[in-house]
N, C-alpha and C. Protein backbone atom coordinates (compact mmCIF):
# COMPACT_ATOMS: atom_id res chain seq x y z
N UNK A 1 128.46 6.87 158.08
CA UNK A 1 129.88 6.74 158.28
C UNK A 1 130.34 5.39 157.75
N UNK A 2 131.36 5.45 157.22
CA UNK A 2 131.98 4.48 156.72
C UNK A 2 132.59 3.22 157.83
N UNK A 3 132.53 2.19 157.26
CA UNK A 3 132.94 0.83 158.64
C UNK A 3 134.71 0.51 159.04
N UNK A 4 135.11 1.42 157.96
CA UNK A 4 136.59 1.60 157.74
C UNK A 4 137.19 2.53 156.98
N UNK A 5 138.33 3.55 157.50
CA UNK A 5 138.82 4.21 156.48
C UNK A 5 140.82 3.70 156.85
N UNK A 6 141.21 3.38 155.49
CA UNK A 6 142.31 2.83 155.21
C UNK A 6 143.34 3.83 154.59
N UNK A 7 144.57 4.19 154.55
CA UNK A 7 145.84 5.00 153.49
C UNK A 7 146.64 3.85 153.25
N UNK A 8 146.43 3.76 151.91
CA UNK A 8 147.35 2.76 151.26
C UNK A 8 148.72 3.55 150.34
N UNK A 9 149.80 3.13 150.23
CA UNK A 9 150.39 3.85 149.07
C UNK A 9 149.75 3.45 147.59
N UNK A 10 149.45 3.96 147.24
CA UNK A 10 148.98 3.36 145.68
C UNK A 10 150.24 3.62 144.47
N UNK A 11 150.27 2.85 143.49
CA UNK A 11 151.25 2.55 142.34
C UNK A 11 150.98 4.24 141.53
N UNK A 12 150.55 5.02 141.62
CA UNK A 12 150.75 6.09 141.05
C UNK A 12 151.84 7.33 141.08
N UNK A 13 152.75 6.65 140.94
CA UNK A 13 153.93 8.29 141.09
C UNK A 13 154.04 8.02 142.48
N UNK A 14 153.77 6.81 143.81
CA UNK A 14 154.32 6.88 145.01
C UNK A 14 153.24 7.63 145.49
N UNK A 15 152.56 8.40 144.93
CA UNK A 15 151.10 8.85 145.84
C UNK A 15 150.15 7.81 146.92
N UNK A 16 149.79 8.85 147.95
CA UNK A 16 149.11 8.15 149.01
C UNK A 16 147.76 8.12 148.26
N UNK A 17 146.85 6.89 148.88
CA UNK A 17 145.27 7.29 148.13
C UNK A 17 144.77 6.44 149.93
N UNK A 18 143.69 7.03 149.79
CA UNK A 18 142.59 7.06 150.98
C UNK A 18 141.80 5.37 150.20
N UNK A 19 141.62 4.52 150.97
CA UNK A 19 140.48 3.58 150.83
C UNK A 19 139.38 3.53 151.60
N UNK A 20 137.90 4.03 150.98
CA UNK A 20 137.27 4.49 151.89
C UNK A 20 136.08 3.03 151.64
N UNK A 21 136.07 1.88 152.97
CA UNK A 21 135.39 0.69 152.86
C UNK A 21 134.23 1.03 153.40
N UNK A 22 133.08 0.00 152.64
CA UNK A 22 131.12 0.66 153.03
C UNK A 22 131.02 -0.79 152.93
N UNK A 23 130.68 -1.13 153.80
CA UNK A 23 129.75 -3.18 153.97
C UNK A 23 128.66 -2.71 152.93
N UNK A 24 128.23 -3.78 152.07
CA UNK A 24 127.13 -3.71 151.61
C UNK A 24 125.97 -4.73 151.94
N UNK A 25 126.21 -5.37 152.30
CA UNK A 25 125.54 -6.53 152.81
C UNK A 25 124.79 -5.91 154.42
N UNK A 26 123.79 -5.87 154.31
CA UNK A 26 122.50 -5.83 155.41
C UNK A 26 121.91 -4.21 155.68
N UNK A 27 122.75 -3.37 155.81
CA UNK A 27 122.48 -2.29 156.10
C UNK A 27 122.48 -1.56 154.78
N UNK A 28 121.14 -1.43 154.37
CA UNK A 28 120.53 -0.71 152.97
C UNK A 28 120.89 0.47 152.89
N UNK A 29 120.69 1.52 153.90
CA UNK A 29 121.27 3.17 153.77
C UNK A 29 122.81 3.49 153.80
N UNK A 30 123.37 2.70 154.25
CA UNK A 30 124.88 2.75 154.04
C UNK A 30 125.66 2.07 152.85
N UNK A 31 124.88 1.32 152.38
CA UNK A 31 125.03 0.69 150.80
C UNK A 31 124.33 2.29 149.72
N UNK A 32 123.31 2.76 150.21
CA UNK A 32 123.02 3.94 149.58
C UNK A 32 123.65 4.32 149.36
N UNK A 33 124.33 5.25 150.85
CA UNK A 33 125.18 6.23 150.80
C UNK A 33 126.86 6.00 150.25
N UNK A 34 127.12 4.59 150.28
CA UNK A 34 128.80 4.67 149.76
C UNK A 34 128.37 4.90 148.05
N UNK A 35 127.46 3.99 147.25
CA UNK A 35 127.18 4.33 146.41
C UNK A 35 126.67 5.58 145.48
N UNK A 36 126.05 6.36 146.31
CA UNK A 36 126.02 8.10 146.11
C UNK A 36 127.10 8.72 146.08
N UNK A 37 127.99 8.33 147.68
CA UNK A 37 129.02 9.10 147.16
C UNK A 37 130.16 8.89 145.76
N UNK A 38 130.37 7.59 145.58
CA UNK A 38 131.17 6.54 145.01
C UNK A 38 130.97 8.24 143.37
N UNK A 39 129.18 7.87 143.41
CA UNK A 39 128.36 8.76 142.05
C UNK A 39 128.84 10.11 142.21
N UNK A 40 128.85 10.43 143.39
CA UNK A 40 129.07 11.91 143.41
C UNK A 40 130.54 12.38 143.08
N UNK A 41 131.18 11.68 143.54
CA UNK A 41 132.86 12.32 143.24
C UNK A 41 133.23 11.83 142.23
N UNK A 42 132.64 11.02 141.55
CA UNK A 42 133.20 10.74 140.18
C UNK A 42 132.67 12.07 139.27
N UNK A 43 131.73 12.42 139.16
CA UNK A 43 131.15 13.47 138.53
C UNK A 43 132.26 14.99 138.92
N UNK A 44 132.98 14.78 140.29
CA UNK A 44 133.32 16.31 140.47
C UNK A 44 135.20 15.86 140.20
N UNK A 45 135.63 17.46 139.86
CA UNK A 45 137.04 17.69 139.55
C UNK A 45 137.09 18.82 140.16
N UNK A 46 137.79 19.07 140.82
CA UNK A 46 137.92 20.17 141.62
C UNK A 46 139.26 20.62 142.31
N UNK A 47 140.13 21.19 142.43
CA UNK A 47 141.33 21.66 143.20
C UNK A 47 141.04 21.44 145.19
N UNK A 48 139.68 21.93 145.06
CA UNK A 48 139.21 21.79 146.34
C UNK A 48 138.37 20.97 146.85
N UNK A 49 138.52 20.14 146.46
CA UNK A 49 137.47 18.75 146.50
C UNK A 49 138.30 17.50 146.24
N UNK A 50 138.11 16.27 147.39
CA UNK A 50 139.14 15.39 147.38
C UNK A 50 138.62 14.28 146.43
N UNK A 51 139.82 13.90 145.53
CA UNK A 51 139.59 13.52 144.05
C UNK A 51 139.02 12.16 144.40
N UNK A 52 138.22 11.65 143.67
CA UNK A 52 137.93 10.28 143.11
C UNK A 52 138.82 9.67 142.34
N UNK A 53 139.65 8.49 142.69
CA UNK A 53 139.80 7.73 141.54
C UNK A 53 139.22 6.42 140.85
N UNK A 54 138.82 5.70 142.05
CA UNK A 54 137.98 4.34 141.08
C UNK A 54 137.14 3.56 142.92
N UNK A 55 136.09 2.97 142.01
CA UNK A 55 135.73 1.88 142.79
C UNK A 55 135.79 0.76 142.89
N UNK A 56 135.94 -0.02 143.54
CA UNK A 56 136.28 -1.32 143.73
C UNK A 56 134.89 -2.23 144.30
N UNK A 57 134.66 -3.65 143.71
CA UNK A 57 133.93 -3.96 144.70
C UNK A 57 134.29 -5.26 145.29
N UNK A 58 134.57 -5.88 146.94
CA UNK A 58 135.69 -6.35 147.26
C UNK A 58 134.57 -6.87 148.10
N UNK A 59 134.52 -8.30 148.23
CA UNK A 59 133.77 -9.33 149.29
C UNK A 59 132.70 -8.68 149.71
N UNK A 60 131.64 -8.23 148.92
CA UNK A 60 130.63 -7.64 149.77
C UNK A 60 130.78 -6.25 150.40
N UNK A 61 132.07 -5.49 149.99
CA UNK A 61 132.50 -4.23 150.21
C UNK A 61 132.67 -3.05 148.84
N UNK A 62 132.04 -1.98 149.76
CA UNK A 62 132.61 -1.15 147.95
C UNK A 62 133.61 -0.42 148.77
N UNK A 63 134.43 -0.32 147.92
CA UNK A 63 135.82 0.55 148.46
C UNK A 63 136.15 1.25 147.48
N UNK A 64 136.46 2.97 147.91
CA UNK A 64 136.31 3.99 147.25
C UNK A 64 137.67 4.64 147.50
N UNK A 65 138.37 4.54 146.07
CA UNK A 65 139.66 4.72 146.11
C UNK A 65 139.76 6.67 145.96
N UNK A 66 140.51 7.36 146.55
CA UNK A 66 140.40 8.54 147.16
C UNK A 66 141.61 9.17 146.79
N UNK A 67 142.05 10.62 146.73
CA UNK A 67 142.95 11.09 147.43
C UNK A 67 143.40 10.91 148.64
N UNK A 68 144.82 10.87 149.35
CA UNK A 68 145.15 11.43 150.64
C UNK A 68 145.03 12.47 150.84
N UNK A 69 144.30 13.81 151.34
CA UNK A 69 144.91 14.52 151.98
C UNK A 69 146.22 14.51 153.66
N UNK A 70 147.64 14.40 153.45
CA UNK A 70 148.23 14.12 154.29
C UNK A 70 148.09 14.78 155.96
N UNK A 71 147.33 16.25 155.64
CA UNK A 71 147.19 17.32 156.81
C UNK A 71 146.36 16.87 157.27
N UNK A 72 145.64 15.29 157.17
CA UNK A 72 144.52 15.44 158.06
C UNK A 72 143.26 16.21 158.27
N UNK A 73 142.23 15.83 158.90
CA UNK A 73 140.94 17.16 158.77
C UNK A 73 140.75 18.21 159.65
N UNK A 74 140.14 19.21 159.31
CA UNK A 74 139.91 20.38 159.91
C UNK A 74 139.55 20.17 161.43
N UNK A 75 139.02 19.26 161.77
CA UNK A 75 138.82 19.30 163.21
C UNK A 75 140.01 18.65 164.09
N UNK A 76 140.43 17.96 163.46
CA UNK A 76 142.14 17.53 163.98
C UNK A 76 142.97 18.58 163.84
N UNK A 77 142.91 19.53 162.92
CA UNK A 77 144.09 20.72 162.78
C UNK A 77 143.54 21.18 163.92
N UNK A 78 141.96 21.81 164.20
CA UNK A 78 141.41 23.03 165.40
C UNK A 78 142.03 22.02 166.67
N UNK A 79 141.75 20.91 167.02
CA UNK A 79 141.73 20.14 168.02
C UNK A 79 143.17 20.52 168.74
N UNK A 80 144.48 20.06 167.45
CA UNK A 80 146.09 20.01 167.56
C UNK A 80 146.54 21.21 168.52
N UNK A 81 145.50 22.39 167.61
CA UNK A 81 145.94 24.11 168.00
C UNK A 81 145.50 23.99 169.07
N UNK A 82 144.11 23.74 169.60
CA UNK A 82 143.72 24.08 170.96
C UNK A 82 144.80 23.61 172.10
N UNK A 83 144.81 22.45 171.67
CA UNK A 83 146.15 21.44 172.71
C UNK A 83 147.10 21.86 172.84
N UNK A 84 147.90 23.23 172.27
CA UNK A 84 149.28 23.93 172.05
C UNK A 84 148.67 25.14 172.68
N UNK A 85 147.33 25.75 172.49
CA UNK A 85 146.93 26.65 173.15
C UNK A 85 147.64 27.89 171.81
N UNK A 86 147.42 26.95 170.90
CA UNK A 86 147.81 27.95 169.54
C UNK A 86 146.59 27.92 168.63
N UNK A 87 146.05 29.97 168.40
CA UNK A 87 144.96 29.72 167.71
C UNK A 87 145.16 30.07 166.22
N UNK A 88 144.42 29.68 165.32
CA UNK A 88 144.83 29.73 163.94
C UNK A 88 144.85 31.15 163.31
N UNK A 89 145.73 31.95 162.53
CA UNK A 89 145.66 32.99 162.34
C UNK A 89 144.46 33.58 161.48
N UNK A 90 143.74 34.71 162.11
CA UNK A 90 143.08 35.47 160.90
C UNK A 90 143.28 34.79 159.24
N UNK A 91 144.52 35.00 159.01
CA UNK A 91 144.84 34.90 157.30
C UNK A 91 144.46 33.45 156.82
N UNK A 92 144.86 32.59 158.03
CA UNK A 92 144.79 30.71 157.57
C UNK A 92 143.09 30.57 157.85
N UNK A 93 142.11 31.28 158.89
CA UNK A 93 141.14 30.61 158.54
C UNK A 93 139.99 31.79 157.27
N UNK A 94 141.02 32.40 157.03
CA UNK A 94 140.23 32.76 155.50
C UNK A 94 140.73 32.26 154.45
N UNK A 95 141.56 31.68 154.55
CA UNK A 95 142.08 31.14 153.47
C UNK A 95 141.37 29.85 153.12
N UNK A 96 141.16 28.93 154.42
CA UNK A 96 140.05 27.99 154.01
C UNK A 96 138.89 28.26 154.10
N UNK A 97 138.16 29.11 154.97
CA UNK A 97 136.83 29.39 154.07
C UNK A 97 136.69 29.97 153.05
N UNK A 98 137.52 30.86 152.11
CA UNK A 98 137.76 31.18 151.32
C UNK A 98 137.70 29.88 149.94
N UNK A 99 138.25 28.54 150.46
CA UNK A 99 138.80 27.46 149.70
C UNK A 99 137.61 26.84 149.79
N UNK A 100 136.99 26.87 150.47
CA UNK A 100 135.22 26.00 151.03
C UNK A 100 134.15 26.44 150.05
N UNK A 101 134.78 27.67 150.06
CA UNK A 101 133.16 28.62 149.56
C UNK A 101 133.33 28.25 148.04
N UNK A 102 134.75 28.16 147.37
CA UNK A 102 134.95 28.32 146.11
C UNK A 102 134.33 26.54 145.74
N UNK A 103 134.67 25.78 146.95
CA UNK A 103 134.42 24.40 146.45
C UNK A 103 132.88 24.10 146.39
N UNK A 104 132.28 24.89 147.26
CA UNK A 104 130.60 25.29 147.47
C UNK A 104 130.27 25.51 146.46
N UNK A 105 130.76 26.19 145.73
CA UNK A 105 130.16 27.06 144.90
C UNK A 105 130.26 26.12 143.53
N UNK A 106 131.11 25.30 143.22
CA UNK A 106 131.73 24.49 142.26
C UNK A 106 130.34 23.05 142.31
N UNK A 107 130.63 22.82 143.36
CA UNK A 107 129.12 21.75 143.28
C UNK A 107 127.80 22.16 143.39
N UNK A 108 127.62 23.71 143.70
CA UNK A 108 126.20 23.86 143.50
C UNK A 108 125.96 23.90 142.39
N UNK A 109 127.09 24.64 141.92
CA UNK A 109 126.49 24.72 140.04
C UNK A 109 126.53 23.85 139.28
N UNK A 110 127.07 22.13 139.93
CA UNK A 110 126.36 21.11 139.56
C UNK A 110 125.24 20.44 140.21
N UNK A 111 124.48 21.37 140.88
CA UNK A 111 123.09 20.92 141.65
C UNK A 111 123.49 19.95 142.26
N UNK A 112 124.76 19.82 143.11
CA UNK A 112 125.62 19.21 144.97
C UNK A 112 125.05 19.77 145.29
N UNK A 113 124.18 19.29 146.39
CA UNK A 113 124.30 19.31 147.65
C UNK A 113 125.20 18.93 148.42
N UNK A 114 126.43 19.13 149.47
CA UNK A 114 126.62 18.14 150.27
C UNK A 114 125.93 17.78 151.39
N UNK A 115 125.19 18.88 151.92
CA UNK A 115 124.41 18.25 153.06
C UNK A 115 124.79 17.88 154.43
N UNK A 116 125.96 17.76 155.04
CA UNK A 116 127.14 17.43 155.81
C UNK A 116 128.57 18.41 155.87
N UNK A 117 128.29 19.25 155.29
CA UNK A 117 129.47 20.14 156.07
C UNK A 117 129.96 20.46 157.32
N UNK A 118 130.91 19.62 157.47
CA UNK A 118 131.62 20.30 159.47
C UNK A 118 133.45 20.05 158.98
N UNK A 119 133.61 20.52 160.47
CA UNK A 119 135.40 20.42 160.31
C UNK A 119 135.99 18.57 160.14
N UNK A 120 135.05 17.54 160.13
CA UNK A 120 135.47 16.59 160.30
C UNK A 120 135.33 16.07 158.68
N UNK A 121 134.62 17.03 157.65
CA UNK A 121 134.66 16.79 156.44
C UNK A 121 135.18 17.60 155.37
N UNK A 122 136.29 18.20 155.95
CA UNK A 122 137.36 19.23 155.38
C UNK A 122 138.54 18.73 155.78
N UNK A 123 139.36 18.23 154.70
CA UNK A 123 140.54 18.01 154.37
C UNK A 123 141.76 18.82 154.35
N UNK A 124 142.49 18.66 155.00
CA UNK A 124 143.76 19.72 154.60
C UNK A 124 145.52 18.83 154.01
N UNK A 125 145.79 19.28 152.98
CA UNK A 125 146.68 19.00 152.40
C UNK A 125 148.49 19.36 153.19
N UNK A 126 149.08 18.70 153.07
CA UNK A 126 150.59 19.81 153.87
C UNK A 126 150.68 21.05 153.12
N UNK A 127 150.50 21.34 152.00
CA UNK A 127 150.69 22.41 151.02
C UNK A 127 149.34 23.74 151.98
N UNK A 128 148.64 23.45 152.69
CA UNK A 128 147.30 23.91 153.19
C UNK A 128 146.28 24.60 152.40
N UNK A 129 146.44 23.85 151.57
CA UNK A 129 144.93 23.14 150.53
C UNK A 129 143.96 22.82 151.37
N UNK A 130 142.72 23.30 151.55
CA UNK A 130 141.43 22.31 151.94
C UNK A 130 141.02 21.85 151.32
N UNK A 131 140.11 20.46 151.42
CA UNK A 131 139.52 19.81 150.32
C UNK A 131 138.23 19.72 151.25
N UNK A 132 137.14 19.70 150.12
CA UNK A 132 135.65 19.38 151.04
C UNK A 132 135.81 17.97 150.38
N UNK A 133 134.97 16.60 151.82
CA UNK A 133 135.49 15.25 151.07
C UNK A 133 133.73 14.97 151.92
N UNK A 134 133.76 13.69 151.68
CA UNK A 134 132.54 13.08 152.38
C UNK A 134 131.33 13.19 151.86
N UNK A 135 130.96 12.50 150.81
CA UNK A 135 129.69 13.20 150.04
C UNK A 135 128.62 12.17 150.23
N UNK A 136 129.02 11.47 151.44
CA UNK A 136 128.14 9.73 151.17
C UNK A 136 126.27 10.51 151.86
N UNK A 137 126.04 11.65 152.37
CA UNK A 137 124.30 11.69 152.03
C UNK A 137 124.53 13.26 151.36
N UNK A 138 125.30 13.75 150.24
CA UNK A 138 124.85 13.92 149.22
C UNK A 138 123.63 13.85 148.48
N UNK A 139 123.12 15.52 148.19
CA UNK A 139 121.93 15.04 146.83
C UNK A 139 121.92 15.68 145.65
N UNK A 140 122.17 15.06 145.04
CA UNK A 140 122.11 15.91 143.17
C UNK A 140 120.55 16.24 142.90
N UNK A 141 120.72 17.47 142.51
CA UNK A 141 119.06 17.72 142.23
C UNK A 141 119.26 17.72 140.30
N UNK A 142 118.03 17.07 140.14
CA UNK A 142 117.51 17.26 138.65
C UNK A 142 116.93 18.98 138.57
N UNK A 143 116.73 18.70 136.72
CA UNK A 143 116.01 19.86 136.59
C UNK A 143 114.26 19.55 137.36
N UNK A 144 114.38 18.62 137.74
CA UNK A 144 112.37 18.08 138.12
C UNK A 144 112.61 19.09 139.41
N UNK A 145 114.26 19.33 140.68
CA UNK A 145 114.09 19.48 141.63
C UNK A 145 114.56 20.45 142.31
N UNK A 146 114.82 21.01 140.91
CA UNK A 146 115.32 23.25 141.14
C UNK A 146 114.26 23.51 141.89
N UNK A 147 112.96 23.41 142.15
CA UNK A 147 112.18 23.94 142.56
C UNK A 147 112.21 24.02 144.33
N UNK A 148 112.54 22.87 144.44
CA UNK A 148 112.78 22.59 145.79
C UNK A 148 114.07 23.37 146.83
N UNK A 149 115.31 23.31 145.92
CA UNK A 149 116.00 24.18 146.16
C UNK A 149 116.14 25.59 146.65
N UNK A 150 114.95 26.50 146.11
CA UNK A 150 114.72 27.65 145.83
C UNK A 150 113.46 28.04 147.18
N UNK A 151 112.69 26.91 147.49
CA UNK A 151 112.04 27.00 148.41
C UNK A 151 112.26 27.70 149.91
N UNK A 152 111.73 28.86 150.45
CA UNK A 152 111.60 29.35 151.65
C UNK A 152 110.63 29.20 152.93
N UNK A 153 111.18 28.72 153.88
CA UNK A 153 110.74 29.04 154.99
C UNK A 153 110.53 29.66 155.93
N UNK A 154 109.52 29.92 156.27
CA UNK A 154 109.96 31.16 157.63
C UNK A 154 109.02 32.38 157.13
């Protein structure tokens, strides 16, 4: 998890962008992981996947300039409904797993993993767009590591 997440307006057309801050200094796996992800979303373009725009590296911080999604995440939308005692319709939660699967499907066939899928790493747009976001333990497999992929247990 990240040590800070920030919404700045950014100079683009008045668009919101997400600043997503990772300490780099002492803690080695969280310097990993902002840097994986930093790797990973630069590589993806996606409708359903929350965009990358640049990295920054700021006093010993990398800060990972983002989309907003304004709707907040999937477990804040379920959370909102429960609290109203309003449940989400049939049609809205196929529509985002519907939007999940297509974004699933978009990074496997760049050998993504995300590894971390829950409602707290699904994005929703006001338009009710989902975005899958959070890729910081992410793993890209090589061709060395199709093999592993394919592997069964059980």
């Amino acid at each position: 998890e990240a040590s800070e997440d920030s919404a700045e307006q950014g100079s683009g057309g008045g668009e919101f962008r997400v600043i997503k801050e990772v300490e780099l200094r002492g803690d080695e796996r969280r310097r990993a992981e902002g840097l994986r992800e930093a790797e990973v979303l630069k590589s993806l373009l996606h409708p359903n996947i929350i965009a990358y725009h640049e990295v920054l590296f700021v006093d010993g911080r990398l800060c990972i300039v983002m989309e907003y999604a304004a709707g907040g995440d999937l477990a804040g939308a379920i959370a909102a409904r429960r609290a109203r005692s309003c449940r989400f319709l049939e049609r809205e939660a196929m529509a985002v797993f519907v939007q999940l699967a297509i974004a699933l499907q978009y990074i496997h066939q760049r050998r993504v993993l995300h590894r971390d899928l829950k409602s707290k790493n699904v994005f929703l747009t006001r338009a009710g767009v989902a975005k899958l976001g959070d890729f910081g333990i992410a793993k890209v497999f090589g061709a060395a590591d199709a093999s592993l992929t394919a592997t069964q247990v059980g």
